[in-house]
C-alpha atoms as a PDB file:
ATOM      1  CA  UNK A   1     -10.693  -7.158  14.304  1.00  0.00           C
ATOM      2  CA  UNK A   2      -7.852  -6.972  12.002  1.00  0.00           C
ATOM      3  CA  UNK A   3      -5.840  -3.651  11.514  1.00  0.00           C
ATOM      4  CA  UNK A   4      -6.131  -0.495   8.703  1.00  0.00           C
ATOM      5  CA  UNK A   5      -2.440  -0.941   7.490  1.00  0.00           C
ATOM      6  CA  UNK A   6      -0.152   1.711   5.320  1.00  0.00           C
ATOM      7  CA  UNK A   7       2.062  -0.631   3.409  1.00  0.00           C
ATOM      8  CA  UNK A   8       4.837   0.987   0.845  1.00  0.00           C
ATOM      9  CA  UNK A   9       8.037   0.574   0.031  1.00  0.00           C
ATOM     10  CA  UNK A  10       9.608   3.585  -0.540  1.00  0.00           C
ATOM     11  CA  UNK A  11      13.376   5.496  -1.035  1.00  0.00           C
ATOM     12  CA  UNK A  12      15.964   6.597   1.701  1.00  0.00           C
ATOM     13  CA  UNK A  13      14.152  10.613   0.414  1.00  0.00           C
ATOM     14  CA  UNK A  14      10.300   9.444   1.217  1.00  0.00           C
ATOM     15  CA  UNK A  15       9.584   8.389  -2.610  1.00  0.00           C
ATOM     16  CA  UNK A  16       6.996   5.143  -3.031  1.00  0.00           C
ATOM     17  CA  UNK A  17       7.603   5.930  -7.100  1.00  0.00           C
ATOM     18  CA  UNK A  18       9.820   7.850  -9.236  1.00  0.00           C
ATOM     19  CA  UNK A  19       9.132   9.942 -11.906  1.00  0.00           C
ATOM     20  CA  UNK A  20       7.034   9.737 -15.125  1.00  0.00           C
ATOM     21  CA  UNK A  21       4.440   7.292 -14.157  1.00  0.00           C
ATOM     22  CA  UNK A  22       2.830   5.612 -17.337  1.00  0.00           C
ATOM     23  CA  UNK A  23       0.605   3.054 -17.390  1.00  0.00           C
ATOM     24  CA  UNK A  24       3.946   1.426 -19.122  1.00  0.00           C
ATOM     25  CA  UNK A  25       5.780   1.982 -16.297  1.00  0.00           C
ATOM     26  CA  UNK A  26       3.664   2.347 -13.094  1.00  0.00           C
ATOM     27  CA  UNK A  27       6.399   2.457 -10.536  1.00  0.00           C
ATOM     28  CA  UNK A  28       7.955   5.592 -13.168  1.00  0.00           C
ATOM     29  CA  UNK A  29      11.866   6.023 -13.635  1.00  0.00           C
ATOM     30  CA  UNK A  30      13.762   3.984 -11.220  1.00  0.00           C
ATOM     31  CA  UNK A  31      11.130   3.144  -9.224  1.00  0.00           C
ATOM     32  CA  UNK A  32      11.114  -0.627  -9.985  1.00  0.00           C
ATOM     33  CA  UNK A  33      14.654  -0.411  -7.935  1.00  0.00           C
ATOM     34  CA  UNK A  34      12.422   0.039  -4.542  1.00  0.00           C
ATOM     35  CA  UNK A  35      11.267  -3.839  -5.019  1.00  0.00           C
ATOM     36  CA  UNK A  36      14.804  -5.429  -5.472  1.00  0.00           C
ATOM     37  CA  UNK A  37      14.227  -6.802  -1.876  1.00  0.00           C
ATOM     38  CA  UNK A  38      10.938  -8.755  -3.046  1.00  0.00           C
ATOM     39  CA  UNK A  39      12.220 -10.379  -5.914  1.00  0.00           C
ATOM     40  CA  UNK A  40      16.207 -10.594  -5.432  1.00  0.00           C
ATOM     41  CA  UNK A  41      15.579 -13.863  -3.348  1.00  0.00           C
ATOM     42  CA  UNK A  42      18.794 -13.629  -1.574  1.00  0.00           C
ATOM     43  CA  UNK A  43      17.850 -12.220   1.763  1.00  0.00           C
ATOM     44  CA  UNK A  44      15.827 -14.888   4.385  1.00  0.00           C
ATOM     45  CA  UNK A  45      14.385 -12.228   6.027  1.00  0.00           C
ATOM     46  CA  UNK A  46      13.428 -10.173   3.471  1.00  0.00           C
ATOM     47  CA  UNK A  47      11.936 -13.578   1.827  1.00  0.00           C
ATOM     48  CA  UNK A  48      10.037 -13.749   5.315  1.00  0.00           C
ATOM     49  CA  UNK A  49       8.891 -10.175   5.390  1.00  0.00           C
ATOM     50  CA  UNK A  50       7.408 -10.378   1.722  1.00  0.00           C
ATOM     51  CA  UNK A  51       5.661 -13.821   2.839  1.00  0.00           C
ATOM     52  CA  UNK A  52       4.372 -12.641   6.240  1.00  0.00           C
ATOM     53  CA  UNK A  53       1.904  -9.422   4.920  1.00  0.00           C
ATOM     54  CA  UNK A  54      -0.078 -11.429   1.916  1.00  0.00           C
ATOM     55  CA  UNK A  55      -0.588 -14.015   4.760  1.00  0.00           C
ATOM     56  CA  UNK A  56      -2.691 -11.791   7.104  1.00  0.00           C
ATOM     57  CA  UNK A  57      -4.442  -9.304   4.193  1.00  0.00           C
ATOM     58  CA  UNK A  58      -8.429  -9.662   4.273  1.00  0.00           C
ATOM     59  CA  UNK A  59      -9.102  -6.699   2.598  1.00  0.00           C
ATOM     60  CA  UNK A  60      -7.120  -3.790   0.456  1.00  0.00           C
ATOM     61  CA  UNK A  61      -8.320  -0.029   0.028  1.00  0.00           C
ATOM     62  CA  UNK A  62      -6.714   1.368  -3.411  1.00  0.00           C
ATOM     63  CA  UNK A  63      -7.280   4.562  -5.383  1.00  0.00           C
ATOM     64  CA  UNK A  64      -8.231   5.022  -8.611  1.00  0.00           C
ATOM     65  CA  UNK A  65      -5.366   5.807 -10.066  1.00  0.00           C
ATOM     66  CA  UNK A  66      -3.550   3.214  -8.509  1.00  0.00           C
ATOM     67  CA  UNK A  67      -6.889   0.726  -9.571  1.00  0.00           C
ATOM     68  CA  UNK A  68      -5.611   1.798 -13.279  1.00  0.00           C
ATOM     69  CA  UNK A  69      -2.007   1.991 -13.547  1.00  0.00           C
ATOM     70  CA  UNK A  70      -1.585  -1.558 -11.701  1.00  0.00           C
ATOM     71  CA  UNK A  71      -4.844  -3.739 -13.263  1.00  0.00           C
ATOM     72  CA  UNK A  72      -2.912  -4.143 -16.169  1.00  0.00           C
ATOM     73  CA  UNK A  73       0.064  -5.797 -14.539  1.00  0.00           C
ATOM     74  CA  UNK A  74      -1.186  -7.362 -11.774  1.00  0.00           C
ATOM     75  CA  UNK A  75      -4.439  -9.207 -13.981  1.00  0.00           C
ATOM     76  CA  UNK A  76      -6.262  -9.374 -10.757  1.00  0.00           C
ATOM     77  CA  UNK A  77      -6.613  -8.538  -7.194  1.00  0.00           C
ATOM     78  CA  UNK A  78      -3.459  -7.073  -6.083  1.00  0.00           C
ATOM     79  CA  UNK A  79      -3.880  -9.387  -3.302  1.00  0.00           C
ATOM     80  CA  UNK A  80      -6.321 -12.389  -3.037  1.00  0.00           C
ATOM     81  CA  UNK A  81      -8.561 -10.578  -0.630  1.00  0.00           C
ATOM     82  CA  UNK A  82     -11.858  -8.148  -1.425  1.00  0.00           C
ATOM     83  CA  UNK A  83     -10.532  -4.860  -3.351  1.00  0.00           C
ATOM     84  CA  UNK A  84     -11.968  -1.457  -2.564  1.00  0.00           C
ATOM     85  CA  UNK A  85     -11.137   1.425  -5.033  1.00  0.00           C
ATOM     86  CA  UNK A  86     -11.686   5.159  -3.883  1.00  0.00           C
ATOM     87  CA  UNK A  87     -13.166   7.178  -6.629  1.00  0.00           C
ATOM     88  CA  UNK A  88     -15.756   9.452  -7.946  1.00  0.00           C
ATOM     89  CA  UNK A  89     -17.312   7.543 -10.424  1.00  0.00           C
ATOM     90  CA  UNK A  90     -20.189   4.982  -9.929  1.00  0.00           C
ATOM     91  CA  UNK A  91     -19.308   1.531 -11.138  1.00  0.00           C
ATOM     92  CA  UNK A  92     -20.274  -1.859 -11.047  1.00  0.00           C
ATOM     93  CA  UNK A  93     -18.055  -4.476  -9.479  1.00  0.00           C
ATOM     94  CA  UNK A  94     -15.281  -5.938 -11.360  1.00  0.00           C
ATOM     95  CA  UNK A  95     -15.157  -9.994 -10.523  1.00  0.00           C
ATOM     96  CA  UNK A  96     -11.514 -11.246 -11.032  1.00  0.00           C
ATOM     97  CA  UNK A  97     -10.201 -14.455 -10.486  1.00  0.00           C
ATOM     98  CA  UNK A  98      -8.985 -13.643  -6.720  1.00  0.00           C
ATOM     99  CA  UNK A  99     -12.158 -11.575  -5.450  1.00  0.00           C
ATOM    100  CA  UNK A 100     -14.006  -8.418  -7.067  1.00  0.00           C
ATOM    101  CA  UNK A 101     -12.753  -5.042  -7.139  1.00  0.00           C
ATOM    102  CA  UNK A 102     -15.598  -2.796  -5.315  1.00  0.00           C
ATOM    103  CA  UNK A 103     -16.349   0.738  -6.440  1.00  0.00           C
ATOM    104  CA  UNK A 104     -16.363   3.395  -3.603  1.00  0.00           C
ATOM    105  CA  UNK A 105     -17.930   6.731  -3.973  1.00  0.00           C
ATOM    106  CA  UNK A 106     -19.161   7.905  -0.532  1.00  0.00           C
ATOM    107  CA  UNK A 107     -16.271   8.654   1.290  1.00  0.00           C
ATOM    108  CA  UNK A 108     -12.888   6.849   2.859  1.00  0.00           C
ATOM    109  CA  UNK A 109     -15.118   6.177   5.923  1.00  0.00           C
ATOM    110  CA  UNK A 110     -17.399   3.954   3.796  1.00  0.00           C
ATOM    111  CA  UNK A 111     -14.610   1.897   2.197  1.00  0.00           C
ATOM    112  CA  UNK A 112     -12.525   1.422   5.450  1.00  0.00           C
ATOM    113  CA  UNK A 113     -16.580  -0.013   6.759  1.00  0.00           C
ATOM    114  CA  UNK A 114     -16.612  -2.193   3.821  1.00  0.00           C
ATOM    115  CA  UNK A 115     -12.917  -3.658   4.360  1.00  0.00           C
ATOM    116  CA  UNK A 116     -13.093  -4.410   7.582  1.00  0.00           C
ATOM    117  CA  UNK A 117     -17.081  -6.349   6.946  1.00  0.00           C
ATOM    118  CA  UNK A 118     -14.918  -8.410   3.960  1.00  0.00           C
ATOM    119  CA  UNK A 119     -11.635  -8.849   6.354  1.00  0.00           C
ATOM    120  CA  UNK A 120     -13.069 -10.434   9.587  1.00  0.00           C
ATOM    121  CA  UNK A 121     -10.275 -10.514  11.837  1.00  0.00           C
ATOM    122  CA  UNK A 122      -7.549  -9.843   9.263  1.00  0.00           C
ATOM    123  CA  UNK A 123      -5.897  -6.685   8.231  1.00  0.00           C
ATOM    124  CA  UNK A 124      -6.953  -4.478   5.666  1.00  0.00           C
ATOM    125  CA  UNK A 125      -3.779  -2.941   3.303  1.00  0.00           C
ATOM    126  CA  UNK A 126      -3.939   0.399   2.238  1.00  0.00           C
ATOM    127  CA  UNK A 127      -2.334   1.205  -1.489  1.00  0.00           C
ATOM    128  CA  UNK A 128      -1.481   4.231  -3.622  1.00  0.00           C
ATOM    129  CA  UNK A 129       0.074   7.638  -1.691  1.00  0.00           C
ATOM    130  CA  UNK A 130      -3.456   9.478  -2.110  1.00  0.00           C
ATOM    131  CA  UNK A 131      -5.566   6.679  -0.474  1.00  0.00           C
ATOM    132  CA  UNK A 132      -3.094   6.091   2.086  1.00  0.00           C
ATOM    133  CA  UNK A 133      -2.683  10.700   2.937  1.00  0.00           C
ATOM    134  CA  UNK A 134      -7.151  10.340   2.971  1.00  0.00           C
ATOM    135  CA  UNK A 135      -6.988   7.941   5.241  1.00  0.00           C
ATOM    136  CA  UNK A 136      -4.225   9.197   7.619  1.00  0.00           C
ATOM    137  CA  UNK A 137      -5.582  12.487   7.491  1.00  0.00           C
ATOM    138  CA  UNK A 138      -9.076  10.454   8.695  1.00  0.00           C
ATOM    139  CA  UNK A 139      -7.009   9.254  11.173  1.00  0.00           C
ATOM    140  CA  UNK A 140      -8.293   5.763  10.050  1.00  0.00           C
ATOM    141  CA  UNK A 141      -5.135   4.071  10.107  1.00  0.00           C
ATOM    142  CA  UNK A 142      -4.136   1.722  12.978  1.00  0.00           C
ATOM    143  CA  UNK A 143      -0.632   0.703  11.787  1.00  0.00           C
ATOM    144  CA  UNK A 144       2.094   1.682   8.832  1.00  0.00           C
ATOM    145  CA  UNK A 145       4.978  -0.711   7.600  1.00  0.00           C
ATOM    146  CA  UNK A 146       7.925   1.013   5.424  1.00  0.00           C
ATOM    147  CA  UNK A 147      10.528  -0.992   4.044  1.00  0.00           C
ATOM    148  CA  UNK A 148      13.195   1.832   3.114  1.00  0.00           C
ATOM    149  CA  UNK A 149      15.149   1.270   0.119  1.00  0.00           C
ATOM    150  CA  UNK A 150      19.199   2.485   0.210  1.00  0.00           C
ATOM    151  CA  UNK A 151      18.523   4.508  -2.809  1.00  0.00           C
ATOM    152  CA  UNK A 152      18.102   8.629  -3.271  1.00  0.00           C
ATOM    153  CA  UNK A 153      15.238   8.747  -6.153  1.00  0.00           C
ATOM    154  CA  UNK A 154      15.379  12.468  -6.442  1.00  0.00           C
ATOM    155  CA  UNK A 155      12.020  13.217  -7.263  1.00  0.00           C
ATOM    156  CA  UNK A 156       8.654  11.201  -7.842  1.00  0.00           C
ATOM    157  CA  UNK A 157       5.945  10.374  -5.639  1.00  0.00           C
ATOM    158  CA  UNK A 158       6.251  11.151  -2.114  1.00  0.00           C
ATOM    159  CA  UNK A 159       3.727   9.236   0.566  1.00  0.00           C
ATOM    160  CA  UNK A 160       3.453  11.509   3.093  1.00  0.00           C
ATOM    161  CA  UNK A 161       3.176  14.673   1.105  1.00  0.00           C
ATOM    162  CA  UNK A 162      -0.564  15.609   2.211  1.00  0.00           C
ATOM    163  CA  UNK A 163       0.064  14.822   5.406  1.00  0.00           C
ATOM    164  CA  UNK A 164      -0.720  18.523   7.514  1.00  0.00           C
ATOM    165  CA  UNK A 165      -0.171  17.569  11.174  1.00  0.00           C
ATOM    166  CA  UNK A 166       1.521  15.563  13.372  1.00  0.00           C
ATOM    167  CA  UNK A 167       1.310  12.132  13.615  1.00  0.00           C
ATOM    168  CA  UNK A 168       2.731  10.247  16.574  1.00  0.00           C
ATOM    169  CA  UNK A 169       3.844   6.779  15.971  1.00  0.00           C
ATOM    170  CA  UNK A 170       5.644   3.826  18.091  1.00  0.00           C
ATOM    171  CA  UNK A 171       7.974   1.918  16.410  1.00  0.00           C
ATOM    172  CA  UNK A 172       7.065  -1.608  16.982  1.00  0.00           C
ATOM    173  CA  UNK A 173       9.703  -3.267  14.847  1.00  0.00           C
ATOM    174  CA  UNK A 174      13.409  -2.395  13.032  1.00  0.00           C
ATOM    175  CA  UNK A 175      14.900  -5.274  10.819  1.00  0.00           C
ATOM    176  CA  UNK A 176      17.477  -4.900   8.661  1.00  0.00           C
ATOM    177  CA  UNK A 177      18.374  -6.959   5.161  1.00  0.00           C
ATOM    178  CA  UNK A 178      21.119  -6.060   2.509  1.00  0.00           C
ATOM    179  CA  UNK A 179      18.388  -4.618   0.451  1.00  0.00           C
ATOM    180  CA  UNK A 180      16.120  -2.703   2.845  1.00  0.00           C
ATOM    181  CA  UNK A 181      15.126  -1.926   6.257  1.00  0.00           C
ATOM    182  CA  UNK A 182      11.895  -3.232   7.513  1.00  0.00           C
ATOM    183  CA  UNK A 183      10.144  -0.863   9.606  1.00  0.00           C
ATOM    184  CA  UNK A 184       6.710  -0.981  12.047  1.00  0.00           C
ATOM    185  CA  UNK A 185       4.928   1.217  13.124  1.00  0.00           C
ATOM    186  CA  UNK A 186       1.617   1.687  15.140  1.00  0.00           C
ATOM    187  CA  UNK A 187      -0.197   5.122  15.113  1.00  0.00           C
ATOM    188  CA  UNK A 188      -0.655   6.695  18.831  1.00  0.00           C
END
């Protein structure tokens, strides 16, 4: 069975997104600076890292706002793999081109169930800070992977905000690029 994975890429002070999100800018002020290592192409292992996680995704768990800010850009599944959008609202399926976004109303519990059905034996990718704080807080989470950008965004969103006890992890991998340390980590 694959793993429930925490994926973000965030600043040196613990923000995934600066400030101001619009739906113009969805990472907000400076935020777009946190992905230099996925598109700079000048780093063979950070080329490797951002090929290695698409590779093993089966399934992704998003929130709603996350669902609404990043549809427009993306035009599809954020990854080509079964979508699964926590909200509040009842709503048919959305069919892209990739696979169908899935409406989830009944709980974290029922979407990480879903995932994993669509996923088989690969991982499941969790997106957007408030998803990711539900289902850490469920303690539904089996693994998270940081890549931590040398920059100080000031303010923003943080990802671990919510987050009211301890959590013990094992770091299971540390490599470094120019542009951002890759980090691993599996949840005791």
């Amino acid at each position: 069975m694959g793993k429930v994975i925490v994926s973000f890429t965030m600043s040196l002070d613990g923000f995934i997104a600066g400030p101001n999100i619009s739906p113009e800018d969805a990472m907000g002020e400076g935020g777009e600076r946190l992905h230099d290592w996925l598109f700079d192409g000048s780093s063979e292992v950070d080329r490797d890292m951002a090929r290695e996680m698409p590779a093993n995704v089966g399934a992704v768990i998003l929130g709603k706002r996350t669902f609404d800010l990043g549809l427009p850009h993306w035009k599809d599944t954020p990854f080509p793999a079964p979508s699964f959008v926590l909200t509040h609202e009842k709503r048919e399926p959305l069919k892209m081109k990739s696979a169908a976004f899935t409406f989830v109303n009944n709980g974290v519990e029922s979407a990480v169930q879903q995932a994993k059905a669509a996923a088989s034996e690969k991982d499941i990718v969790v997106m957007g800070a408030n998803a990711a704080q539900q289902l850490l807080r469920a303690k539904l989470v089996d693994e998270i992977v940081l890549q931590i950008a040398p920059v100080l965004l000031g303010q923003g969103t943080r990802l671990f905000d919510e987050i009211d006890e301890t959590i013990e992890l094992k770091n299971t991998r540390t490599i470094q690029s120019p542009l951002v340390t890759h980090l691993r980590y599996q949840i005791l």
